[in-house]
C-alpha atoms as a PDB file:
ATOM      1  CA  UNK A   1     -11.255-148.625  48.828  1.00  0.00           C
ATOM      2  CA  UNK A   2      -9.624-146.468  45.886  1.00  0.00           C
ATOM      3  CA  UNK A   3      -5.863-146.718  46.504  1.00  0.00           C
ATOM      4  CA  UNK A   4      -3.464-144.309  44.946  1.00  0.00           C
ATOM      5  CA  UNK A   5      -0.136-144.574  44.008  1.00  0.00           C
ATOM      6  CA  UNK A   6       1.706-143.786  47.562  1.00  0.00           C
ATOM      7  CA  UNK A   7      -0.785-146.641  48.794  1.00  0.00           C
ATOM      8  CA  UNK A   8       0.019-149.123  46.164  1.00  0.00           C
ATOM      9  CA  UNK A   9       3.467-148.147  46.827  1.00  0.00           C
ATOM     10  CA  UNK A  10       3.254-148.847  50.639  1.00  0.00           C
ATOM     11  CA  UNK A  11       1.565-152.216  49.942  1.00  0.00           C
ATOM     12  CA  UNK A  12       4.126-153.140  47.646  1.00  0.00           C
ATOM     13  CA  UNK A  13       6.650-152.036  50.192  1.00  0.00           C
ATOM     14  CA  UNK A  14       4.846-154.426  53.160  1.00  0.00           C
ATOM     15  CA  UNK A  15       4.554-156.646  50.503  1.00  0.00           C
ATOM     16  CA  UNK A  16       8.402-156.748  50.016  1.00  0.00           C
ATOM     17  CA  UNK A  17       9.259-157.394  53.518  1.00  0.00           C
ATOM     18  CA  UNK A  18       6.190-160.405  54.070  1.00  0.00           C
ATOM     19  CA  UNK A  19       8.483-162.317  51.062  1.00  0.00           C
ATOM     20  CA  UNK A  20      11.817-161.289  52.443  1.00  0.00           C
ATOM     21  CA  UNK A  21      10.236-162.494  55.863  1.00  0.00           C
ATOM     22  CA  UNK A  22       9.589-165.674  54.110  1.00  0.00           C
ATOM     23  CA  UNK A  23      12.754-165.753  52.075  1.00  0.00           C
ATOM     24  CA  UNK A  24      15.100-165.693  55.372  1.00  0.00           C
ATOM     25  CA  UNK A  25      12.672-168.176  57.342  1.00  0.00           C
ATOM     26  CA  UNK A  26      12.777-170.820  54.009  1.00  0.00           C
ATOM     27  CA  UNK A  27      16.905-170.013  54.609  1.00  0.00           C
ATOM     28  CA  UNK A  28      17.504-170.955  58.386  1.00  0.00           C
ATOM     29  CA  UNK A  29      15.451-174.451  56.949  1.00  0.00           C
ATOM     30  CA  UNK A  30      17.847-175.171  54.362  1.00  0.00           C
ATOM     31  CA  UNK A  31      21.284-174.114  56.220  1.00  0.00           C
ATOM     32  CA  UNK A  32      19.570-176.004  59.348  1.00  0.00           C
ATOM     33  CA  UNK A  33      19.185-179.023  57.287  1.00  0.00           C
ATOM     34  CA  UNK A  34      23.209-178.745  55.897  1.00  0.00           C
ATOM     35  CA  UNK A  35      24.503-178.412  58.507  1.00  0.00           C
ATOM     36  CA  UNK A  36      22.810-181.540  60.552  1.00  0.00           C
ATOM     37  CA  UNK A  37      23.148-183.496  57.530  1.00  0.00           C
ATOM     38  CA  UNK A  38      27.597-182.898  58.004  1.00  0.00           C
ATOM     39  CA  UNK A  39      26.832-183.590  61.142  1.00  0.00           C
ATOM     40  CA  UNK A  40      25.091-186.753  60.674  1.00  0.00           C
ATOM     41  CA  UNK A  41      27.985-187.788  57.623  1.00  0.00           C
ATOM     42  CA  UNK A  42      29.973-187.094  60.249  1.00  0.00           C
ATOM     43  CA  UNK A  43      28.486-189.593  63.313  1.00  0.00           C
ATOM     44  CA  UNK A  44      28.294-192.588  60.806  1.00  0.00           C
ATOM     45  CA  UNK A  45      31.807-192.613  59.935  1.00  0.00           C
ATOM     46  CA  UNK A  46      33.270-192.057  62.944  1.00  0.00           C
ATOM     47  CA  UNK A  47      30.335-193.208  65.722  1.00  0.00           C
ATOM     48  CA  UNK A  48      31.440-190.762  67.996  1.00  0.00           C
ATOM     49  CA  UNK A  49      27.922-189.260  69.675  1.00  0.00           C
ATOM     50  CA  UNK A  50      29.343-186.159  70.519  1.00  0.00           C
ATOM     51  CA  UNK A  51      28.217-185.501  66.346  1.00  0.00           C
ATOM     52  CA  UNK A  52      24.625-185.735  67.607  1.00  0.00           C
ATOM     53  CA  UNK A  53      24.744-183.988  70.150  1.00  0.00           C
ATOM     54  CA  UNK A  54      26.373-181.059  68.575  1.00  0.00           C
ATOM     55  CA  UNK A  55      23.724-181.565  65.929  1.00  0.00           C
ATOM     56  CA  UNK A  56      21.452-180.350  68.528  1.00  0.00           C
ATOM     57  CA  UNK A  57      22.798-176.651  69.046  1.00  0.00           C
ATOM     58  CA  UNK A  58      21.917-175.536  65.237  1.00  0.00           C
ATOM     59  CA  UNK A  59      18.390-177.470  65.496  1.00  0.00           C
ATOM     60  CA  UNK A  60      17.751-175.467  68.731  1.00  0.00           C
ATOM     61  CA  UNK A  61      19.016-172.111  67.371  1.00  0.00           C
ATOM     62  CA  UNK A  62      17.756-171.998  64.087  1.00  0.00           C
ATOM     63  CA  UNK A  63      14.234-173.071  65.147  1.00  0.00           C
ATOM     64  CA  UNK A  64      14.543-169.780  67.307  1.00  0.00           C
ATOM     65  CA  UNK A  65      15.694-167.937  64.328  1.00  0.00           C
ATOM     66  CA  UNK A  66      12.987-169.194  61.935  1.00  0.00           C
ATOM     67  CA  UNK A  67      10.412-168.644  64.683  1.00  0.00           C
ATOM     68  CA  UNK A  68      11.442-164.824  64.730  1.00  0.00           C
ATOM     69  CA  UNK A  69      10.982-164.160  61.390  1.00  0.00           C
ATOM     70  CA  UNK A  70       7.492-165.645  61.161  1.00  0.00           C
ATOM     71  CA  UNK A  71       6.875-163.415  64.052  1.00  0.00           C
ATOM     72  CA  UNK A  72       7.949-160.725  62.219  1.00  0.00           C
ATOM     73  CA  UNK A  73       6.466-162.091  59.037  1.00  0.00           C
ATOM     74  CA  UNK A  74       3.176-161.795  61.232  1.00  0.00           C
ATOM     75  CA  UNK A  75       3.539-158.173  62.127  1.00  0.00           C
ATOM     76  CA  UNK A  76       4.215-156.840  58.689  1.00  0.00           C
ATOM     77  CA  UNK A  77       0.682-159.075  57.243  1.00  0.00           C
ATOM     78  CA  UNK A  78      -0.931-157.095  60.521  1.00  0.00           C
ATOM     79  CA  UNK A  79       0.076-154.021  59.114  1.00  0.00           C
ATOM     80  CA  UNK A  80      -1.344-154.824  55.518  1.00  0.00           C
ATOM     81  CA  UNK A  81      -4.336-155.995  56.650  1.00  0.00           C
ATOM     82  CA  UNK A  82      -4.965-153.110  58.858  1.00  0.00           C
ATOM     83  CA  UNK A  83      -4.167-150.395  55.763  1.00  0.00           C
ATOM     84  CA  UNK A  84      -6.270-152.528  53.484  1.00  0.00           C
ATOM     85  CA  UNK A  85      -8.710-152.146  55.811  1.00  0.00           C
ATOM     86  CA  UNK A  86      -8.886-148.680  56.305  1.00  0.00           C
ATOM     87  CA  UNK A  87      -9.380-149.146  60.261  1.00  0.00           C
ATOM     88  CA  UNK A  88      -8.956-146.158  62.188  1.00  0.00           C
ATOM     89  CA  UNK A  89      -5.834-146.822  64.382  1.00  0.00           C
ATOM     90  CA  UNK A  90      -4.233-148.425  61.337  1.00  0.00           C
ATOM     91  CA  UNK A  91      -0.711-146.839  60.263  1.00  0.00           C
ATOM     92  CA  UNK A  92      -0.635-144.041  57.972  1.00  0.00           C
ATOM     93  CA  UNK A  93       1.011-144.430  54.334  1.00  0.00           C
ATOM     94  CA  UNK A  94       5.195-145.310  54.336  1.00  0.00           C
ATOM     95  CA  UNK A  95       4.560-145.539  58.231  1.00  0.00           C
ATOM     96  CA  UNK A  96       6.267-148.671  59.834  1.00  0.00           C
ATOM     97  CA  UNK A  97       5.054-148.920  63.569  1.00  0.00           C
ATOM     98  CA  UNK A  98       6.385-152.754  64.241  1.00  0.00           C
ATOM     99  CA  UNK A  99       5.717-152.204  68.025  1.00  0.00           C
ATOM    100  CA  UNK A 100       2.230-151.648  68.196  1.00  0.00           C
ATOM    101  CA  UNK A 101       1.938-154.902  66.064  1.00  0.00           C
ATOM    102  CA  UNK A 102       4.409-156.618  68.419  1.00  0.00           C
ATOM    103  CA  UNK A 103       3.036-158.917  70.976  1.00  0.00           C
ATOM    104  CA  UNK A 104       5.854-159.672  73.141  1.00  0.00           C
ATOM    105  CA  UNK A 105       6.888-163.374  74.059  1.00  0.00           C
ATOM    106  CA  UNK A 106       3.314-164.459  73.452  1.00  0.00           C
ATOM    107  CA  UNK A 107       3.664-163.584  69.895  1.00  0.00           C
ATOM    108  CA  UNK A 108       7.132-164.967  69.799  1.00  0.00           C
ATOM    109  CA  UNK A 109       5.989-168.638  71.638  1.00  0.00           C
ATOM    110  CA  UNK A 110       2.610-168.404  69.102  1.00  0.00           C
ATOM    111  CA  UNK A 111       5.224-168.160  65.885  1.00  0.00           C
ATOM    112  CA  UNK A 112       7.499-170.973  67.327  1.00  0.00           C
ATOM    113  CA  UNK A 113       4.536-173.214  67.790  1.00  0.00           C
ATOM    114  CA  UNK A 114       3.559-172.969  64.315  1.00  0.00           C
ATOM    115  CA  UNK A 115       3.458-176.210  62.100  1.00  0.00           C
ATOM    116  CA  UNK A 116       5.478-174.476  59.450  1.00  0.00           C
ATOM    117  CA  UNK A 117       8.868-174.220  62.484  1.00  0.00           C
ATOM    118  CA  UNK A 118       7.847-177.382  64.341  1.00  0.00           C
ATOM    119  CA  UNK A 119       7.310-179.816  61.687  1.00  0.00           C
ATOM    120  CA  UNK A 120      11.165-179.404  59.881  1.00  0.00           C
ATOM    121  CA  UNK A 121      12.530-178.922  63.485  1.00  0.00           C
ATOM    122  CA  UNK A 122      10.286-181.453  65.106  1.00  0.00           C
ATOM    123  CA  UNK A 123      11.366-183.980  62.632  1.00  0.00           C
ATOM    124  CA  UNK A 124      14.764-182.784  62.385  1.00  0.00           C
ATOM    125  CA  UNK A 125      15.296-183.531  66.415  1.00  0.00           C
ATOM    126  CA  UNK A 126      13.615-186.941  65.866  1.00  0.00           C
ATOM    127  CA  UNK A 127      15.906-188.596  63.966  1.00  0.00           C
ATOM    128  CA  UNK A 128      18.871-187.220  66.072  1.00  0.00           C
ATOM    129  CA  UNK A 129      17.086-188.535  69.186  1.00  0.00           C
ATOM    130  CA  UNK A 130      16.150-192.043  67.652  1.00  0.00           C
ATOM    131  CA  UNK A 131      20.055-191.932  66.262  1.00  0.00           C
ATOM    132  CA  UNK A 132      21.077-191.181  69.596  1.00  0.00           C
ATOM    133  CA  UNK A 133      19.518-194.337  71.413  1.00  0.00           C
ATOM    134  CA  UNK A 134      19.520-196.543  68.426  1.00  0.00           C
ATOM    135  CA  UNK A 135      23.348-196.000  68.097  1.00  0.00           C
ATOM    136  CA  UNK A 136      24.786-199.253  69.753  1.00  0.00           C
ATOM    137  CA  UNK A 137      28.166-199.361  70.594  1.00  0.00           C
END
């Protein structure tokens, strides 16, 4: 496939947003880990297990928000792969149809089961659980 330079400039344009995709999901990890880490600083010098519990809420939300943008992260590597391969229904050049890529709460439940979101999160809610009821008082 002979690409010109309004293709190569699309591709580098889906390109963009796949590492920007990336970027923000690597983000919601590290401010995920900060901020149960304070949380955790927090529990072992006071022992109060409200700490833990709180820890909870940014495990829960950020593992929603990281899950999002690997769903989105999927859609845009859809839309390369499509233009790459020159398939007929594929989107035409500087054309950014998200929705026809979009596959609802399945696609949403398929990115949150991913290793990449479970395995930080998974881990993450692990050692809040096994602090929880291995805190004695």
């Amino acid at each position: 496939m002979k690409l010109n330079e309004d293709d190569r400039l699309y591709l580098q344009f889906l390109q963009n947003n796949i590492a920007r995709m990336n970027t923000n999901s690597v983000q919601a990890k590290t401010w995920c880990i900060a901020i149960v880490a304070a949380l955790l600083a927090i529990f072992a010098e006071t022992k109060n297990t409200r700490f833990l519990l709180i820890s909870l809420i940014p495990i829960i939300l950020f593992c929603i928000l990281d899950a999002r943008y690997l769903q989105q992260e999927h859609k845009f590597v859809g839309m390369y792969n499509d233009f790459v391969k020159g398939k007929e229904n594929g989107p035409n050049v500087y054309e950014m149809p998200l929705k026809s890529y979009e596959k609802g709460i399945k696609g949403f439940f398929k990115a949150l089961s991913s290793w990449t979101v479970w395995l930080p999160y998974g881990l993450m809610l692990i050692c809040i659980i096994a602090s929880l009821f291995g805190f004695e008082k």
